[in-house]
Structures are given as C-alpha cells and as structure tokens.
C-alpha atoms as a PDB file:
ATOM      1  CA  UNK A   1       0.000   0.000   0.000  1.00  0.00           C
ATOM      2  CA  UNK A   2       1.329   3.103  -1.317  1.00  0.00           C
ATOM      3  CA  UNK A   3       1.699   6.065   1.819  1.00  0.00           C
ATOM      4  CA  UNK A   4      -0.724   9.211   0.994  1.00  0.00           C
ATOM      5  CA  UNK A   5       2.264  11.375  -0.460  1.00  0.00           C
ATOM      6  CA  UNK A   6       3.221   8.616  -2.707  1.00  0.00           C
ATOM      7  CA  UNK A   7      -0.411   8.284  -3.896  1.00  0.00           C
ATOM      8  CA  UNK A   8      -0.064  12.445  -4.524  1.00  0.00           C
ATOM      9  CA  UNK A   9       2.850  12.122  -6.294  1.00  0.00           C
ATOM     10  CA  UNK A  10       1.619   9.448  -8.883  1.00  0.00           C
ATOM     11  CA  UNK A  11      -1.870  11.244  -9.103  1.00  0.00           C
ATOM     12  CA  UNK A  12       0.150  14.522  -9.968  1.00  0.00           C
ATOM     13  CA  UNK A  13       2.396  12.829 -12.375  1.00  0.00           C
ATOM     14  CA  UNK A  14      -0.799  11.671 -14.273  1.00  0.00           C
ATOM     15  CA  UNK A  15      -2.129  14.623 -14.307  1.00  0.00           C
ATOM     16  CA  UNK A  16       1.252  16.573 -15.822  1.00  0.00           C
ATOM     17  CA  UNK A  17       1.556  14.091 -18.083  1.00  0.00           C
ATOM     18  CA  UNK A  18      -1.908  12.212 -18.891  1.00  0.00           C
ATOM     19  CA  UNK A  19       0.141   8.952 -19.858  1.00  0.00           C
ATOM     20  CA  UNK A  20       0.101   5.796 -17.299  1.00  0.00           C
ATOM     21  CA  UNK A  21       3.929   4.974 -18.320  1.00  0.00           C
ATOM     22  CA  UNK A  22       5.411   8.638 -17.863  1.00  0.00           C
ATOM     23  CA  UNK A  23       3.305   9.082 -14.925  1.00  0.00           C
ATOM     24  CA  UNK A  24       5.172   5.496 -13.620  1.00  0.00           C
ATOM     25  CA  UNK A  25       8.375   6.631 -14.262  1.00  0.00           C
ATOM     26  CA  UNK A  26       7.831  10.048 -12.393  1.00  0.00           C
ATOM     27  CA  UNK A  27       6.579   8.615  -9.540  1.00  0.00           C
ATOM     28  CA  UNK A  28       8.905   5.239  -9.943  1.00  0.00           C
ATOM     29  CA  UNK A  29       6.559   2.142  -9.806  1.00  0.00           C
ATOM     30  CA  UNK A  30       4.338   0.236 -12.306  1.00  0.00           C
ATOM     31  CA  UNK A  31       1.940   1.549 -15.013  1.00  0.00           C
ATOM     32  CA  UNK A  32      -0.235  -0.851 -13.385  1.00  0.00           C
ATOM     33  CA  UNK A  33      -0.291   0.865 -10.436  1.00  0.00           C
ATOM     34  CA  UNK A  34      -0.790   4.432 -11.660  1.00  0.00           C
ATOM     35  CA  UNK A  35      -3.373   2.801 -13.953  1.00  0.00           C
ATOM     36  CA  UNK A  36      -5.319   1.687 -10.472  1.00  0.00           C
ATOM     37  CA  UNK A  37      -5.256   4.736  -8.495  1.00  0.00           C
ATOM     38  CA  UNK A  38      -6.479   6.672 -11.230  1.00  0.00           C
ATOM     39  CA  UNK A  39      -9.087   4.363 -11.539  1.00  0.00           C
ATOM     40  CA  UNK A  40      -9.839   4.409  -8.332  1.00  0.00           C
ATOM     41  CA  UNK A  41      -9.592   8.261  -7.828  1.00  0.00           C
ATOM     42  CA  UNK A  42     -12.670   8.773 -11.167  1.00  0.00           C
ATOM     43  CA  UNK A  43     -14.996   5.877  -9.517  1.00  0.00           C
ATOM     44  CA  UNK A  44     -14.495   8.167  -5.954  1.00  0.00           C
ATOM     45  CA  UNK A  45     -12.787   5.287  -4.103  1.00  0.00           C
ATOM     46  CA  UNK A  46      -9.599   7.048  -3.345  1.00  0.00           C
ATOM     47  CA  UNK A  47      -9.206   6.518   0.030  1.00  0.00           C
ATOM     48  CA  UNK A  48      -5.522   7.508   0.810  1.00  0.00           C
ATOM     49  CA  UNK A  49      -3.521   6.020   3.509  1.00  0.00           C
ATOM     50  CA  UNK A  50      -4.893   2.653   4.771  1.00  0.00           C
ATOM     51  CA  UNK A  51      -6.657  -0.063   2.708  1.00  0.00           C
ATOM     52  CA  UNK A  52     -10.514  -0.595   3.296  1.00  0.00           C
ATOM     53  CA  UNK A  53     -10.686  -3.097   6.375  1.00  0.00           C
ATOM     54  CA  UNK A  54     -11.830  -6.363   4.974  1.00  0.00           C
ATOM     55  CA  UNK A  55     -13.943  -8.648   6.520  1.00  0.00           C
ATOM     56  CA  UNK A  56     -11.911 -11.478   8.667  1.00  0.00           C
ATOM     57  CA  UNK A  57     -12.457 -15.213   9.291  1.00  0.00           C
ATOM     58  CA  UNK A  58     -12.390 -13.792  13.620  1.00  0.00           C
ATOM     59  CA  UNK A  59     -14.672 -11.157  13.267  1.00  0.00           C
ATOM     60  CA  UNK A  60     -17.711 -13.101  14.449  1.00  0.00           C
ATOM     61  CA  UNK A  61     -15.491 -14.855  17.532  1.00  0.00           C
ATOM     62  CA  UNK A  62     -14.057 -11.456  18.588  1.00  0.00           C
ATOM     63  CA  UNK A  63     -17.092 -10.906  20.810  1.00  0.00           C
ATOM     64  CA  UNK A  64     -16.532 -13.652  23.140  1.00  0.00           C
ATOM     65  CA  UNK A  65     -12.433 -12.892  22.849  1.00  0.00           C
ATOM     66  CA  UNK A  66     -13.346  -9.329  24.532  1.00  0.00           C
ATOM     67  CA  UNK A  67     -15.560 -11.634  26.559  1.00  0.00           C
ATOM     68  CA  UNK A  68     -12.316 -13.941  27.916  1.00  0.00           C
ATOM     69  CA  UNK A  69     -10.274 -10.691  28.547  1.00  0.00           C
ATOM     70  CA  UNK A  70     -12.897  -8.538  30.016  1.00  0.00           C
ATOM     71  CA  UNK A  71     -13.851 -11.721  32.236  1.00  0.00           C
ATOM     72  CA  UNK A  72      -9.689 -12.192  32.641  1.00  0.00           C
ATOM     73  CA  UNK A  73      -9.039  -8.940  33.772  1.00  0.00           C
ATOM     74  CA  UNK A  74      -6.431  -9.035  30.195  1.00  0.00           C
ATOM     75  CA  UNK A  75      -5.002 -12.085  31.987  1.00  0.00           C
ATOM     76  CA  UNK A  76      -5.971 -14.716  29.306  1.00  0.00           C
ATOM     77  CA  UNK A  77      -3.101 -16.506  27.627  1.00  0.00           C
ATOM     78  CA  UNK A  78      -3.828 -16.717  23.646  1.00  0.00           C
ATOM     79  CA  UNK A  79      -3.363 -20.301  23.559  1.00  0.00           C
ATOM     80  CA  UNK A  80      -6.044 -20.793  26.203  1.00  0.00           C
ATOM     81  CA  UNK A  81      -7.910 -18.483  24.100  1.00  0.00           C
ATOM     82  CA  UNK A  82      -7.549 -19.962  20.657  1.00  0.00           C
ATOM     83  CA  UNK A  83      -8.648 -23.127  22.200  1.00  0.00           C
ATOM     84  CA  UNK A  84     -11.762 -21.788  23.711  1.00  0.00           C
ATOM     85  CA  UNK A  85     -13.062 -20.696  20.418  1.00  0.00           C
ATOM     86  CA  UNK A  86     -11.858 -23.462  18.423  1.00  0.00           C
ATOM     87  CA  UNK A  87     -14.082 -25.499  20.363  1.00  0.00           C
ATOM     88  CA  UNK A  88     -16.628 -23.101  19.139  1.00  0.00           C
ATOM     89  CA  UNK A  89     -16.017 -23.506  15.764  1.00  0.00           C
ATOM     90  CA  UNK A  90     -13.211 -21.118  14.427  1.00  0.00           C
ATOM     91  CA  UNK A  91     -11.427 -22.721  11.788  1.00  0.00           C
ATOM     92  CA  UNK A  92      -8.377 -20.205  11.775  1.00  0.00           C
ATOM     93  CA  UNK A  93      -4.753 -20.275  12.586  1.00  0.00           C
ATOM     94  CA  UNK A  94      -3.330 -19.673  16.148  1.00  0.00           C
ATOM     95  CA  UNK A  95      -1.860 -16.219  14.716  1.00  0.00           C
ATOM     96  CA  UNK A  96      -4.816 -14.779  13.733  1.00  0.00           C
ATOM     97  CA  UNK A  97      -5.987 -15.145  17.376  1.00  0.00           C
ATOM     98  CA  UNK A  98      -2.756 -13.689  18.850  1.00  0.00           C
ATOM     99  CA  UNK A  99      -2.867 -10.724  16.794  1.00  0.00           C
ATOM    100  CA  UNK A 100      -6.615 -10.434  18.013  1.00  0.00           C
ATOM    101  CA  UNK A 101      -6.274 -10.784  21.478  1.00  0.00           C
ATOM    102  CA  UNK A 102      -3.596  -8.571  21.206  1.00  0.00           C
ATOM    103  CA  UNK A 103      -5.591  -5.892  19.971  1.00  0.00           C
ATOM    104  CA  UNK A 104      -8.080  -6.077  22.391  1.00  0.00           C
ATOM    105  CA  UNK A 105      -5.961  -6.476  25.450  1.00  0.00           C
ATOM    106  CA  UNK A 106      -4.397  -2.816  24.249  1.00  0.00           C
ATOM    107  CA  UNK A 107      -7.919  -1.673  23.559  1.00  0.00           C
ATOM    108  CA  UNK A 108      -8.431  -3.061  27.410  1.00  0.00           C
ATOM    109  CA  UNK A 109      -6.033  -1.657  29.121  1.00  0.00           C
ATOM    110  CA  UNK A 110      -6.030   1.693  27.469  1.00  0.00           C
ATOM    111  CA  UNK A 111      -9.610   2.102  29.038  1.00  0.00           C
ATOM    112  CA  UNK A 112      -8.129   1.029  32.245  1.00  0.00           C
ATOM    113  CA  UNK A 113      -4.960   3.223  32.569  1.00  0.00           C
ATOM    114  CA  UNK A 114      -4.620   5.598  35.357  1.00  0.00           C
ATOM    115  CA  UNK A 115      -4.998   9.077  34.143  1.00  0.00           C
ATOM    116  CA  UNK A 116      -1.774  11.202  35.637  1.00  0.00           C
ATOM    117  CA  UNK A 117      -3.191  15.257  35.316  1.00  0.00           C
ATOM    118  CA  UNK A 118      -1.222  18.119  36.123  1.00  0.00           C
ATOM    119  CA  UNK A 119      -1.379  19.848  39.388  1.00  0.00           C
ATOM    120  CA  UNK A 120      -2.906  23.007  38.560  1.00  0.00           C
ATOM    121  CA  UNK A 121      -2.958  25.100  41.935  1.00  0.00           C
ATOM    122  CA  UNK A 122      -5.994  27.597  42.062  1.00  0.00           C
ATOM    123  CA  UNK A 123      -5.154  31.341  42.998  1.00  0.00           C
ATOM    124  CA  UNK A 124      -5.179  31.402  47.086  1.00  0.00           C
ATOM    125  CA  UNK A 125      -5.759  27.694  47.761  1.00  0.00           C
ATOM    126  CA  UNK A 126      -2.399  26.244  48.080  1.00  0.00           C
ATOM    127  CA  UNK A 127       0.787  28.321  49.724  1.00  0.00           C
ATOM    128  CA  UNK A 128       4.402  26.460  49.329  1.00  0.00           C
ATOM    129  CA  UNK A 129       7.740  27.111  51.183  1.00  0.00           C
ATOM    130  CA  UNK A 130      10.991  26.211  51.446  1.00  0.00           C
ATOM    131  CA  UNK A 131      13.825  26.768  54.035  1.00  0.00           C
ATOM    132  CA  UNK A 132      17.453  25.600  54.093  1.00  0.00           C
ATOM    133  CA  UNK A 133      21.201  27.012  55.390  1.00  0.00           C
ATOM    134  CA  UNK A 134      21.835  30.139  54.732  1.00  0.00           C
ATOM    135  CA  UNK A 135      25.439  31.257  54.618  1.00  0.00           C
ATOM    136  CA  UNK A 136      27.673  32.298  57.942  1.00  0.00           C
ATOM    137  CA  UNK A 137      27.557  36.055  59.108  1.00  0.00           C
ATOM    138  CA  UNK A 138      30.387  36.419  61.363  1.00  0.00           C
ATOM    139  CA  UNK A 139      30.811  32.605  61.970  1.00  0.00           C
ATOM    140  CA  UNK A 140      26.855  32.442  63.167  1.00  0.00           C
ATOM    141  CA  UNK A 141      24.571  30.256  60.788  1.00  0.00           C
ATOM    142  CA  UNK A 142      21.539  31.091  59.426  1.00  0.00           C
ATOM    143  CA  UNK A 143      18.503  29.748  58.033  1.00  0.00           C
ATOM    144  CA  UNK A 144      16.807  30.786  54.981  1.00  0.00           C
ATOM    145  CA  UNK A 145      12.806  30.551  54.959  1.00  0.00           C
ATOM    146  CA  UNK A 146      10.958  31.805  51.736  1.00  0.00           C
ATOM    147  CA  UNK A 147       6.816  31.633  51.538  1.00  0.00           C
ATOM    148  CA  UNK A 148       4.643  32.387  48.581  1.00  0.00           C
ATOM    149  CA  UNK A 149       1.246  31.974  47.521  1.00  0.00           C
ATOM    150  CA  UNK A 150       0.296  30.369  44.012  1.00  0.00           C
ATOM    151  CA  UNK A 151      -0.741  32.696  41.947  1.00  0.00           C
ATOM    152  CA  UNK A 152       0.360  35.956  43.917  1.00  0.00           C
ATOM    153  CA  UNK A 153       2.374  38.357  43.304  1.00  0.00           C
ATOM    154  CA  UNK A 154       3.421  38.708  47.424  1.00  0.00           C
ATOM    155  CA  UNK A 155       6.592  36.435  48.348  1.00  0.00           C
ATOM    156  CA  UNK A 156       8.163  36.348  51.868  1.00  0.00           C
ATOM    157  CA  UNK A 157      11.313  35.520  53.318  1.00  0.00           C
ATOM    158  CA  UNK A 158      13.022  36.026  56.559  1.00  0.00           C
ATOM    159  CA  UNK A 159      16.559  35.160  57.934  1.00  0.00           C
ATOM    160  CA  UNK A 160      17.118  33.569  61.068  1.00  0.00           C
ATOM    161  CA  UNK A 161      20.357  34.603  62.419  1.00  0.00           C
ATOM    162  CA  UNK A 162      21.956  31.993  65.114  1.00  0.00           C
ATOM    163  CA  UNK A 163      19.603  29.365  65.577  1.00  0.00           C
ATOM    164  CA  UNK A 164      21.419  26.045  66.215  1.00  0.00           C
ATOM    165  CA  UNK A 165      20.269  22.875  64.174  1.00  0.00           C
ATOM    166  CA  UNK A 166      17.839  21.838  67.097  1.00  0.00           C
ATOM    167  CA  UNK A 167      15.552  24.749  66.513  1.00  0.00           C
ATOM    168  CA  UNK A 168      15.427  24.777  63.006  1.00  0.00           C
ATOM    169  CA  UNK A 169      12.071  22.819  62.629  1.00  0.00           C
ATOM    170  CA  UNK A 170      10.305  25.380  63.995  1.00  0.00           C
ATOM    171  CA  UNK A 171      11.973  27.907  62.277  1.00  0.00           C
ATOM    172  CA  UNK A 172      10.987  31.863  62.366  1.00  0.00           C
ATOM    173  CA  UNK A 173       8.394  32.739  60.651  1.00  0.00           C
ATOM    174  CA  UNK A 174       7.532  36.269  61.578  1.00  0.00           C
ATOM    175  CA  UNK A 175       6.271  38.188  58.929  1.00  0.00           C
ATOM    176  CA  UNK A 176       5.991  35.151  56.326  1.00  0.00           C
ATOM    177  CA  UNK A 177       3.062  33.800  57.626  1.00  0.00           C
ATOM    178  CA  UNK A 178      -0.206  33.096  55.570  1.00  0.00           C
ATOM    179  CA  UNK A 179      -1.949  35.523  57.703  1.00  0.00           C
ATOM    180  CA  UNK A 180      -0.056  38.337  57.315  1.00  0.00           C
ATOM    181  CA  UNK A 181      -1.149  38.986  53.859  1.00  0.00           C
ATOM    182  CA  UNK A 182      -4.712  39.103  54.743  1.00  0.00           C
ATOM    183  CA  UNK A 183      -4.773  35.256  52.870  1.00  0.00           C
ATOM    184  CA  UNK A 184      -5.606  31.557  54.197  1.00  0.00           C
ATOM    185  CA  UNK A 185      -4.547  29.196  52.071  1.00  0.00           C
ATOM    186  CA  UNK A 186      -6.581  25.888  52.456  1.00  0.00           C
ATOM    187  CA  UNK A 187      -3.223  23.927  52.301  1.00  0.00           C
ATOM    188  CA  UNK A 188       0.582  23.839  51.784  1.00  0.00           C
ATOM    189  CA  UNK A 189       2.829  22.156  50.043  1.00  0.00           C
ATOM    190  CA  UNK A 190       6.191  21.918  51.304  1.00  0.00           C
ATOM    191  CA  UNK A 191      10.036  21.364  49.534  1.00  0.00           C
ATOM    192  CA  UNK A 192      12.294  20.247  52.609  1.00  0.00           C
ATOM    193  CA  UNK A 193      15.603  21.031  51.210  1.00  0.00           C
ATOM    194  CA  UNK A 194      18.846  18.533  52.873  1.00  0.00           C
END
C-alpha cells in the first residue's frame, strides 16, 4: 500500500503528463499501479492512507475474545484463548488469534490506565515554602525561609540569624506567615531542602 504522499505524487504525475507509463516513471513504480489509483480516484474510491478493512475469518469470535479478557481482567493466555473458540467452531490459525487478542488487550487496558493530570494550583488555595542554610555572618549560621502563595504576586522571606540545628524545625516565621497577607490558604505544600 502506497503512503498518501506517494499516492499524490503518482496522481500529480498523471495529471502533468496524462500517460500511465510517464506518470510510472515520475513517480517510480508500475503503469499498473498508476493505472489503479487513477481508476480508483474517477470511480471516488480514493481513500488515501490505509486499505478498506476487509472482513476477517475472527470477526464473528471477537465478541466472546473481549468476553475472555474482560472476564480475565487481560489475563488470558492466547493459547487458552484460541482453544476456547476453536471449540466453538473457528477454523483459523493460532496467529490470527494472537494478533486479536492482542488488539483487544491494548484496547483493554487503554480504558483502564490511570490518568496522571497536572497539578494546577488555584489562585489562594495552596501556599508552598521552602527553608534551608543560609550562609555564615560572622561565623553564626543562618537559616533561609521563603513563603509564597500560588498565583500571587506577594513572596516572603526572613533570615534567622543563630539558631542552632535543634531549633530549626520550627523555624521563624515572623512576617511570612499566611496571615499576614490578609490570605488563608486551604493547604501547603512543602520542599524540605537537605
């Protein structure tokens, strides 16, 4: 089957050149073939990219194949599989029911997939901060604290001169607190830096 820019090309070529064997050698393939997609382009069957889906000796079993998997949870082995339905009568190959049951295990489990979305905070519901060492005034250490509500154009940060590593949990947050904007977040989300 000849890709949609291929079929352009030989439809084009014909239409330069109105002759099935310069058209072939434009486009590089057969007469024959320039001769059917012509053809096939005045009778309005032109479909480019993929062939027509033809009917298949599984179509009338794939019901109870989505059966086995849906049933399986997508567990179902394809031999087990093929042998269920040759029992019912199929009369085709064991490949033709892998490449089904493949099919509709993917179709399965794409309905099943846990959807990941974005986190998307909302203006004044979540507030995040950080803290972490600062750097040594005069041989004293300090910590660093910045807060800031999503979506705001406010940030705080303070410095807390001298604390030793014990107190640093509770940190000082005077002046960087929620409340002292006149906000509330409903939550926080927190970066704990090492």
């Amino acid at each position: 089957m000849k890709s949609a820019e291929e079929i352009m090309e030989i439809l084009e070529g014909f239409d330069l050149t109105e002759s099935l064997r310069d058209a072939a050698e434009l486009a590089g393939c057969s007469p024959n073939t320039v001769a059917r997609y012509v053809a096939d382009r005045e009778a309005g069957r032109l479909v480019p990219g993929r062939a027509a889906p033809r009917p298949g000796v599984i179509d009338e079993f794939l019901p109870k194949l989505e059966e086995l998997v849906e049933r399986s949870k997508g567990k179902i082995r394809t031999d087990v599989a093929h042998d269920k339905i040759v029992a019912m009568g199929f009369g085709g190959s064991e490949r033709t029911t892998r490449r089904a049951v493949a099919r509709i295990k993917k179709a399965w489990r794409a309905g099943r997939r846990r959807v990941f979305r974005p986190w998307i905070p909302e203006p004044g519901m979540w507030a995040q901060y950080d803290f972490g060492d600062g750097p040594r005034i005069a041989g004293v250490p300090t910590i660093l604290f910045c807060f800031w509500l999503a979506w705001c154009r406010l940030a705080g940060g303070a410095a807390a001169v001298g604390q030793e590593p014990a107190e640093r949990g509770r940190g000082d947050r005077r002046g960087a607190a929620p409340g002292g904007w006149g906000a509330h977040p409903s939550a926080e989300a927190t970066t704990r830096r090492p």
